[in-house]
C-alpha atoms as a PDB file:
ATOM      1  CA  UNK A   1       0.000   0.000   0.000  1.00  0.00           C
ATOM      2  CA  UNK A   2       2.804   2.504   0.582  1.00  0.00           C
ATOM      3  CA  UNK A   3       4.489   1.907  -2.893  1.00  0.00           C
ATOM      4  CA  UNK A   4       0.928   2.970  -4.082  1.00  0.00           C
ATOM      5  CA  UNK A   5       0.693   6.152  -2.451  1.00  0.00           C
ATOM      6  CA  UNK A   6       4.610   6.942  -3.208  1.00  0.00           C
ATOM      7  CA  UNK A   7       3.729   6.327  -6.790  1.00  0.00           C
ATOM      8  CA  UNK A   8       0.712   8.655  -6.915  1.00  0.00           C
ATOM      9  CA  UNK A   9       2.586  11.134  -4.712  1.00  0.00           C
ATOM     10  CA  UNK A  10       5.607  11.064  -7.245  1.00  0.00           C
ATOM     11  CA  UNK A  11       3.375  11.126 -10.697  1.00  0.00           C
ATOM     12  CA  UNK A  12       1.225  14.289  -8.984  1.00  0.00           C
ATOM     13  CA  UNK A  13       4.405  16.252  -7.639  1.00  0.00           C
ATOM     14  CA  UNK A  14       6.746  18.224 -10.230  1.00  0.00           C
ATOM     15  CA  UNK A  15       8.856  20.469  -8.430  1.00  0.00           C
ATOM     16  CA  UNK A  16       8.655  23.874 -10.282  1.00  0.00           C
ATOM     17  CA  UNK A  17      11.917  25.898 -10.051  1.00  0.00           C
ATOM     18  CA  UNK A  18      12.376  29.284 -11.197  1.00  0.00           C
ATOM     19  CA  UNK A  19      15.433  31.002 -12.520  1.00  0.00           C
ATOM     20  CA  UNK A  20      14.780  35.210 -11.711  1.00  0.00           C
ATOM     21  CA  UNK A  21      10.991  34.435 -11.818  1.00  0.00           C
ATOM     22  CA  UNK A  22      11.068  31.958 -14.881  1.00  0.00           C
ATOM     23  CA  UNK A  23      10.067  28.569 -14.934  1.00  0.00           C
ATOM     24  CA  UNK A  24      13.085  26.318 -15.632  1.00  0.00           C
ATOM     25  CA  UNK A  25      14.321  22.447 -15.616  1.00  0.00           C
ATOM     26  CA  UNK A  26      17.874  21.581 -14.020  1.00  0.00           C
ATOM     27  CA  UNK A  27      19.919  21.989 -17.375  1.00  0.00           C
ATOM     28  CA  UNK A  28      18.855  25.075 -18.753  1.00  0.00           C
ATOM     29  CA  UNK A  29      19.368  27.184 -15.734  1.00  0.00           C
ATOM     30  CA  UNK A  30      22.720  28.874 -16.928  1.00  0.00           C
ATOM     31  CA  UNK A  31      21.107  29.714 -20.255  1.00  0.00           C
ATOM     32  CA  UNK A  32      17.393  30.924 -18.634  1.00  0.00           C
ATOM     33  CA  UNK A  33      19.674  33.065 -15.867  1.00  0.00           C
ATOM     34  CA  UNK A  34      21.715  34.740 -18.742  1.00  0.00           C
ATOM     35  CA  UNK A  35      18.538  35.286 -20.778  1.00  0.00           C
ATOM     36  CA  UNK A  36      16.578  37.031 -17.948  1.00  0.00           C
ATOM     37  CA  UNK A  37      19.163  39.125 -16.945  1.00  0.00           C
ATOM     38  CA  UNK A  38      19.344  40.299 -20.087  1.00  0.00           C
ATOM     39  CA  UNK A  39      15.840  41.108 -20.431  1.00  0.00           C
ATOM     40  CA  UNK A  40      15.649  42.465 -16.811  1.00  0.00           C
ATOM     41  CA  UNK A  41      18.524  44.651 -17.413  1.00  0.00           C
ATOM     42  CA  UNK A  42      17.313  46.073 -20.963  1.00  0.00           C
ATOM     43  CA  UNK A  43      14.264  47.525 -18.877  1.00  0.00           C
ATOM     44  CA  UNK A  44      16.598  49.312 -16.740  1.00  0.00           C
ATOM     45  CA  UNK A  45      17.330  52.406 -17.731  1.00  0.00           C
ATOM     46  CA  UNK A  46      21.058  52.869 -19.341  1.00  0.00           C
ATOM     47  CA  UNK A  47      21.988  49.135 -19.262  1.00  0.00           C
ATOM     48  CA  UNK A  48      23.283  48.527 -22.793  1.00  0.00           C
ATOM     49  CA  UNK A  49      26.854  48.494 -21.929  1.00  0.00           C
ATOM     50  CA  UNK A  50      25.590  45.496 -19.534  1.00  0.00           C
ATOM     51  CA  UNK A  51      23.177  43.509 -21.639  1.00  0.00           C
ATOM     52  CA  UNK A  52      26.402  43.320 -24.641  1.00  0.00           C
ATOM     53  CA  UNK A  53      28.814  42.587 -22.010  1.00  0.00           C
ATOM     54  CA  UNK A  54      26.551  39.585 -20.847  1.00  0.00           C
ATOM     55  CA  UNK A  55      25.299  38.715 -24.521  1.00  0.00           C
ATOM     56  CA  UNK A  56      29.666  37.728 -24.959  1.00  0.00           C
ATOM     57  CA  UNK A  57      29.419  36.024 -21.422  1.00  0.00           C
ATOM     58  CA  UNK A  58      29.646  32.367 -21.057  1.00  0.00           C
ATOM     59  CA  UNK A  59      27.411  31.512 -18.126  1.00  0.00           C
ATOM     60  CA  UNK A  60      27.563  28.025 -16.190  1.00  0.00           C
ATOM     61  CA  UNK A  61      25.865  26.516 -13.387  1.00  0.00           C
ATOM     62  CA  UNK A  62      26.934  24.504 -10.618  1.00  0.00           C
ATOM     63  CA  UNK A  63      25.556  22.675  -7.371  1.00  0.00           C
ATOM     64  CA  UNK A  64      26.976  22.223  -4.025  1.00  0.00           C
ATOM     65  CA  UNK A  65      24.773  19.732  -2.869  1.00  0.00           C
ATOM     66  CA  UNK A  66      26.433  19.438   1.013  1.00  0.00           C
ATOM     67  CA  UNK A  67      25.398  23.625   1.836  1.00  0.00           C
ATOM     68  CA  UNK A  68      22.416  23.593  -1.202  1.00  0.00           C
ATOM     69  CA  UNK A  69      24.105  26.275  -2.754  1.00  0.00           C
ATOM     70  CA  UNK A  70      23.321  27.240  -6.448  1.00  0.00           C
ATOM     71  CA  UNK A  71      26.357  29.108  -8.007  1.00  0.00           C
ATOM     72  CA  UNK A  72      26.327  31.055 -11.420  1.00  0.00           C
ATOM     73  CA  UNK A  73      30.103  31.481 -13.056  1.00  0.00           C
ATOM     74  CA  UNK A  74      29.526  34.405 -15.414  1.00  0.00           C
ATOM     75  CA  UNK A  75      33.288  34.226 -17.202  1.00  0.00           C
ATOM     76  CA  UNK A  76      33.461  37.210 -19.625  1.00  0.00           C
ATOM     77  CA  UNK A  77      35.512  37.511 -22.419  1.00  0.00           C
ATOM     78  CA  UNK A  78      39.179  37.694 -22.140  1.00  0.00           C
ATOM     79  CA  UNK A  79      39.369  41.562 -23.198  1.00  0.00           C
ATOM     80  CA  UNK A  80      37.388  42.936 -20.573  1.00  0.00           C
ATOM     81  CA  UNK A  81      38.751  45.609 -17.851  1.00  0.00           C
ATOM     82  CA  UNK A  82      38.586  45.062 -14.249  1.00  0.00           C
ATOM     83  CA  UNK A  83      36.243  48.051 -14.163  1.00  0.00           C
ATOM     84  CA  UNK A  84      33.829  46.143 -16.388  1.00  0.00           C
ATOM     85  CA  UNK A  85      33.559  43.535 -14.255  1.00  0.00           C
ATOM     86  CA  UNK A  86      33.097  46.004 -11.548  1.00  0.00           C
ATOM     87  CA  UNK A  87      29.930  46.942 -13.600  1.00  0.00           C
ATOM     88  CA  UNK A  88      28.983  43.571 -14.342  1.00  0.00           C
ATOM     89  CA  UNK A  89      28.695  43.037 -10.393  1.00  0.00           C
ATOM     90  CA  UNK A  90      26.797  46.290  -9.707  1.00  0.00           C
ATOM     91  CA  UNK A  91      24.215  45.932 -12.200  1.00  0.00           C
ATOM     92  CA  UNK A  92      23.833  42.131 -11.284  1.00  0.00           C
ATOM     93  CA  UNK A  93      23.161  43.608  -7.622  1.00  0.00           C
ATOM     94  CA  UNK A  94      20.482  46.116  -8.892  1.00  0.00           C
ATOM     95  CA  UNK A  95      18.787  43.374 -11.256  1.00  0.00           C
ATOM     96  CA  UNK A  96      18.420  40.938  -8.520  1.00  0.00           C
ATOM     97  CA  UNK A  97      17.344  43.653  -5.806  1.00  0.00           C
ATOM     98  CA  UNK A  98      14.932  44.967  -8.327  1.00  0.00           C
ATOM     99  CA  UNK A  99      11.835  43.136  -7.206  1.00  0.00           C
ATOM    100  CA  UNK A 100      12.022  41.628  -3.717  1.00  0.00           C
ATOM    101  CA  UNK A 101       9.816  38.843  -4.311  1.00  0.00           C
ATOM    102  CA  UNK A 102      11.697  37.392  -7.187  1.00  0.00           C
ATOM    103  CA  UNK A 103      14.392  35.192  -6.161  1.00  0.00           C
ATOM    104  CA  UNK A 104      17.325  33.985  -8.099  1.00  0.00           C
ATOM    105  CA  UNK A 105      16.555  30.469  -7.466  1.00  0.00           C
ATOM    106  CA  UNK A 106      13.414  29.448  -6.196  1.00  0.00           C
ATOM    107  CA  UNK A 107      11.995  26.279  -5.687  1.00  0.00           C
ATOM    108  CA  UNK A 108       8.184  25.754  -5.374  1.00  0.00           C
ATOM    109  CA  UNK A 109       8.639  29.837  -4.711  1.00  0.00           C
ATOM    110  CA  UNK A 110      10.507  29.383  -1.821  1.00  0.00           C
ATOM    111  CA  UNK A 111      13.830  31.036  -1.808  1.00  0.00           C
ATOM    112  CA  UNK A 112      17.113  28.741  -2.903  1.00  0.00           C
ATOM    113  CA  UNK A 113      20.600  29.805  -1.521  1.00  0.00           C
ATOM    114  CA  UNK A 114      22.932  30.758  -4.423  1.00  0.00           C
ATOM    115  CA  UNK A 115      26.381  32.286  -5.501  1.00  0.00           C
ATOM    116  CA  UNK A 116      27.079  34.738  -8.523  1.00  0.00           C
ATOM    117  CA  UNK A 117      30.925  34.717  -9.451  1.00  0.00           C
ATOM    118  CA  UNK A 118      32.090  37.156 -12.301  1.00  0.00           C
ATOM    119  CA  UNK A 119      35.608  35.878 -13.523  1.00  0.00           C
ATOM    120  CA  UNK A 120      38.036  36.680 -16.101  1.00  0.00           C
ATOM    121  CA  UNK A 121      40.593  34.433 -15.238  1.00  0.00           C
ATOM    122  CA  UNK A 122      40.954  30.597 -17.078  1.00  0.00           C
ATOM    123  CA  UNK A 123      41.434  27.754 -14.909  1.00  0.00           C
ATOM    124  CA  UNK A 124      43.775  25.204 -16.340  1.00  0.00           C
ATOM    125  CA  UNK A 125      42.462  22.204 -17.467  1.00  0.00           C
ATOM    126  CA  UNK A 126      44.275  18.543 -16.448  1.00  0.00           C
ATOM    127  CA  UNK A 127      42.717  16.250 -17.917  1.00  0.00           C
ATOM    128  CA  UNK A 128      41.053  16.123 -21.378  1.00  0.00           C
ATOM    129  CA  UNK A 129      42.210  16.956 -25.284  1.00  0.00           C
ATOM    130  CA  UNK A 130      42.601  20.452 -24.135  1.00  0.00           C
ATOM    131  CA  UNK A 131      44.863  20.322 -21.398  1.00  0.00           C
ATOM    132  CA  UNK A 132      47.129  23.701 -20.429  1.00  0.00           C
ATOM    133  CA  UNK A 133      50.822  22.663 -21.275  1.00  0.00           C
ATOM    134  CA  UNK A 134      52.751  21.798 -18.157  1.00  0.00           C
ATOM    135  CA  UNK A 135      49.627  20.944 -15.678  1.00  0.00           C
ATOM    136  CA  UNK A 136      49.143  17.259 -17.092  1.00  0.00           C
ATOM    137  CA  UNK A 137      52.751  16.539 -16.820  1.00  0.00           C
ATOM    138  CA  UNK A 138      53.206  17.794 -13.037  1.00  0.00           C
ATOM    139  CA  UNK A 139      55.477  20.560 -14.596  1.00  0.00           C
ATOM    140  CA  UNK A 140      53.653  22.798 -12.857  1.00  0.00           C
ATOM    141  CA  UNK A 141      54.101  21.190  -9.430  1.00  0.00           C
ATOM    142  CA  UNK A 142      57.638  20.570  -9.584  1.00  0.00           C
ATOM    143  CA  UNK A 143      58.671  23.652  -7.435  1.00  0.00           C
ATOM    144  CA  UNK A 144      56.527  22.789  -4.611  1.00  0.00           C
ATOM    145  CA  UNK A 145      57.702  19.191  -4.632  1.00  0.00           C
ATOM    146  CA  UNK A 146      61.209  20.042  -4.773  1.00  0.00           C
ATOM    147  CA  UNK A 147      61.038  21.898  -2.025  1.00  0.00           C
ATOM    148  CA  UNK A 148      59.529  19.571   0.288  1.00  0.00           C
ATOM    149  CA  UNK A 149      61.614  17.211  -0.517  1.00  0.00           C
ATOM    150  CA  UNK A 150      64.638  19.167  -0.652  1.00  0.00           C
ATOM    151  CA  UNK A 151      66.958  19.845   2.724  1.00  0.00           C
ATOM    152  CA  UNK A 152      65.725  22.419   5.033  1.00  0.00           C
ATOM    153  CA  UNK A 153      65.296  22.814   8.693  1.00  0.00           C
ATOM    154  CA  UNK A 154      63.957  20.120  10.901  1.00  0.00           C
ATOM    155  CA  UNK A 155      60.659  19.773  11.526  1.00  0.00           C
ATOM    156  CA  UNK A 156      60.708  20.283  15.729  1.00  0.00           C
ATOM    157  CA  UNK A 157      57.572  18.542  16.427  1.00  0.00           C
ATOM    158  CA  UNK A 158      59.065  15.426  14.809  1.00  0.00           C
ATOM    159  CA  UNK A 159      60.967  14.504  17.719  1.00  0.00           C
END
């Protein structure tokens, strides 16, 4: 009898999440958060500069399932100033504090921890058919190994 009533209770229940007040699934939330700031922003008054600098954004989404913590990486592209970013982060602000009942992530309209990181640095990549030169090899580790295991002064809680 309990299977029964889990299976009616699953087939009746879709969570509905919402990306800055739009209906989303799981995979598309990097795309739907780029796309509604972008329209949120081009109702704003003087937010062009914004809206291109986020059209040439990449956005991506990520999870931290041990705090529940949603967190958007917003990497523009490479040319971009430190004062643009500065921008980016300001207008991001004023989008999200433009309607207090609209949450950045909300599940079932009830308000979902999250992150926004804007980046312009490139992480290397280790593994894969686009590695960074050096990182796959442990190249770029050899300094730090060398000097543990190079001579030095006694550790004195050894003894």
């Amino acid at each position: 009898m309990a299977r029964q009533h889990l299976n009616y209770w699953m087939s009746d229940y879709a969570p509905m999440w919402k990306i800055l007040g739009k209906e989303a699934m799981y995979v598309e939330f990097a795309d739907v958060f780029k796309q509604r700031m972008i329209e949120l922003a081009s109702a704003m008054e003087g937010k062009e500069k914004f809206v291109d600098l986020m059209g040439k954004s990449e956005v991506m989404h990520i999870f931290n399932g041990s705090t529940e913590t949603h967190g958007f990486n917003i990497r523009p592209g490479d040319d971009i100033s430190n004062e643009d970013i500065q921008y980016m982060a300001d207008v991001i602000l004023e989008v999200a504090k433009s309607d207090p009942d609209m949450f950045v992530v909300s599940l079932d309209d009830q308000h979902q921890n999250c992150v926004i990181n804007v980046r312009a640095d490139v992480e290397p990549e280790l593994i894969g058919s686009e590695r960074t030169e050096g990182y796959a090899s442990g190249k770029i580790f050899q300094p730090i190994l060398e000097s543990l295991a190079g001579p030095g002064r006694m550790n004195d809680s050894f003894m």
